[in-house]
Protein backbone atom coordinates (compact mmCIF):
# COMPACT_ATOMS: atom_id res chain seq x y z
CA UNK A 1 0.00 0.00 0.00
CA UNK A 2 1.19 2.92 -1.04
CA UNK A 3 0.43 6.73 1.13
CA UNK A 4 0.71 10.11 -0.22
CA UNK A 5 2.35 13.04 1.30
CA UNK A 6 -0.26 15.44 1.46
CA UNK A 7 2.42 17.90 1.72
CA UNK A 8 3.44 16.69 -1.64
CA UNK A 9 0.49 16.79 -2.82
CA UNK A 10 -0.92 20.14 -1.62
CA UNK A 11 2.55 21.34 -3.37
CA UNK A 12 2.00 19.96 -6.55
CA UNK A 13 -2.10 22.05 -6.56
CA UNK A 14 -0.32 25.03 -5.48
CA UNK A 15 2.67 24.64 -8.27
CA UNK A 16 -0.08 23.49 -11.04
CA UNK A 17 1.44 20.43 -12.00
CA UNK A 18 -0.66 18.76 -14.79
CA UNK A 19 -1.61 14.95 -14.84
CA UNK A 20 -2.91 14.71 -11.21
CA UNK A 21 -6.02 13.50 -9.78
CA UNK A 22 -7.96 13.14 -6.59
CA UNK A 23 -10.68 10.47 -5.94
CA UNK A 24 -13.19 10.84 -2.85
CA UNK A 25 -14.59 7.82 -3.14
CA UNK A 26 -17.40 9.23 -0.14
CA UNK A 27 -21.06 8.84 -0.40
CA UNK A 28 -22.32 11.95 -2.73
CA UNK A 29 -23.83 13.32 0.43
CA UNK A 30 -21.21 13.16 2.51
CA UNK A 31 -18.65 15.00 -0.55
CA UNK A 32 -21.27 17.66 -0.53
CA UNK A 33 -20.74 18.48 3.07
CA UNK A 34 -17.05 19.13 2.39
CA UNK A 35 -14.56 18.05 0.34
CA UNK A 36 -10.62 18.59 -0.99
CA UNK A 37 -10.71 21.22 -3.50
CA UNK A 38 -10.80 19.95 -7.09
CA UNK A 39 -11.59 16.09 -5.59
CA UNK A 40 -14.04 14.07 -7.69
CA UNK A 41 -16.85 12.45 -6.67
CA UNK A 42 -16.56 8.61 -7.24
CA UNK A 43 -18.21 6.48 -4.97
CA UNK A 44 -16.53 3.31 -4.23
CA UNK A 45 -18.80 1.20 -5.96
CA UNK A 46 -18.44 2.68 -8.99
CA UNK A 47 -14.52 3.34 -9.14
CA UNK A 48 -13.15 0.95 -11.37
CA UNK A 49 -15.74 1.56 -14.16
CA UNK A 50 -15.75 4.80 -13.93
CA UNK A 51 -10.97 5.09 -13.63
CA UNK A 52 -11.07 2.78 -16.49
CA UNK A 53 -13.58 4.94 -18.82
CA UNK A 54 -12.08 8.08 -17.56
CA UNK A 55 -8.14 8.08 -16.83
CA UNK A 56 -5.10 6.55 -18.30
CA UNK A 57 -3.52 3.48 -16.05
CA UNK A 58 -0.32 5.78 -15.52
CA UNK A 59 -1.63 8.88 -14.27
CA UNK A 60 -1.06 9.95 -10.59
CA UNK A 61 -4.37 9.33 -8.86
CA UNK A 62 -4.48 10.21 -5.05
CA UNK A 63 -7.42 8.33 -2.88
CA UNK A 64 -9.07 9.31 0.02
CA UNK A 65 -12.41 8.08 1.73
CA UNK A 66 -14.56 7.54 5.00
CA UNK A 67 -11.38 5.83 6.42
CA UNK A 68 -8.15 4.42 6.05
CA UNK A 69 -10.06 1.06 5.35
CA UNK A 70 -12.07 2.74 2.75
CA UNK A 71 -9.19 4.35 0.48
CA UNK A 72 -6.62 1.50 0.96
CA UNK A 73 -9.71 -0.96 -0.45
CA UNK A 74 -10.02 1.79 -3.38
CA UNK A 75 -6.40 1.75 -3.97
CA UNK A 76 -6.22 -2.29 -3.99
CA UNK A 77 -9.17 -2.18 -6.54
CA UNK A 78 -7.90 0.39 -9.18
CA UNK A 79 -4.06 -1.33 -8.74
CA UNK A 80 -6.43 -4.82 -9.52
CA UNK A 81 -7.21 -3.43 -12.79
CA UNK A 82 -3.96 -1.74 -14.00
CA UNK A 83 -3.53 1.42 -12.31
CA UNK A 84 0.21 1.48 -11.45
CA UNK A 85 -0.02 5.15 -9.87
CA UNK A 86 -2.21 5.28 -7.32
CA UNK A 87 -2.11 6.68 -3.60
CA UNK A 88 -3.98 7.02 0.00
CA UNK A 89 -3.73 10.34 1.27
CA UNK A 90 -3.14 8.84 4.97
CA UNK A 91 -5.21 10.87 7.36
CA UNK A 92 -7.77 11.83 4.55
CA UNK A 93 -9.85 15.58 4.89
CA UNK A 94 -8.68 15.70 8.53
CA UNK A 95 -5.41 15.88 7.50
CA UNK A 96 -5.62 18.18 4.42
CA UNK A 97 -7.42 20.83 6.38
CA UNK A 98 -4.32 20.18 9.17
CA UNK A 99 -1.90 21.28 6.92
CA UNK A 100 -3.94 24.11 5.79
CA UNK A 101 -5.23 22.63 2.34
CA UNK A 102 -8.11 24.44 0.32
CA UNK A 103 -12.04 22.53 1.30
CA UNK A 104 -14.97 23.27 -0.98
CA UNK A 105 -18.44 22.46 0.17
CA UNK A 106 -20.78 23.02 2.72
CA UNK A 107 -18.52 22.54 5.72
């Protein structure tokens, strides 16, 4: 299992860097209370159909969900079906508002 540094990560948004995304892999309901800015809605259930239909099996994808149980199980299922760069972001929203990264939502 692999675990982004959101440091990294929040660095790379700041800096623009192209070929980056981020998966919240939520409920819908729960995304629309709060979310990391730019994050797209997938819910888990509908991950790998959705990453295969929408992103090329190299790009950097960074995962995050309810819990650590829920991205490391999204991350298991997109490296299942060829994704070679994907990521947790260990800690999830709690830890990307800690180090002072940008939330959109209701929250």
């Amino acid at each position: 299992m692999v675990s982004a540094n959101i440091n990294h990560i929040k660095s790379r948004l700041e800096w623009g860097q192209p070929a980056l995304t981020i998966i919240d892999v939520r409920d819908r309901c729960t995304y629309n209370q709060g979310h990391i800015m730019g994050a797209l809605p997938i819910p888990i259930e509908d991950l790998v159909n959705r990453a295969r239909m929408s992103f090329n099996t190299q790009r950097d994808i960074y995962v995050y969900g309810e819990d650590e149980l829920q991205a490391a199980d999204a991350v298991r299922r997109l490296n299942a079906v060829g994704f070679t760069n994907v990521s947790e972001i260990q800690g999830g929203i709690a830890a990307w508002q800690n180090i002072g990264g940008a939330i959109e939502g209701v929250s």
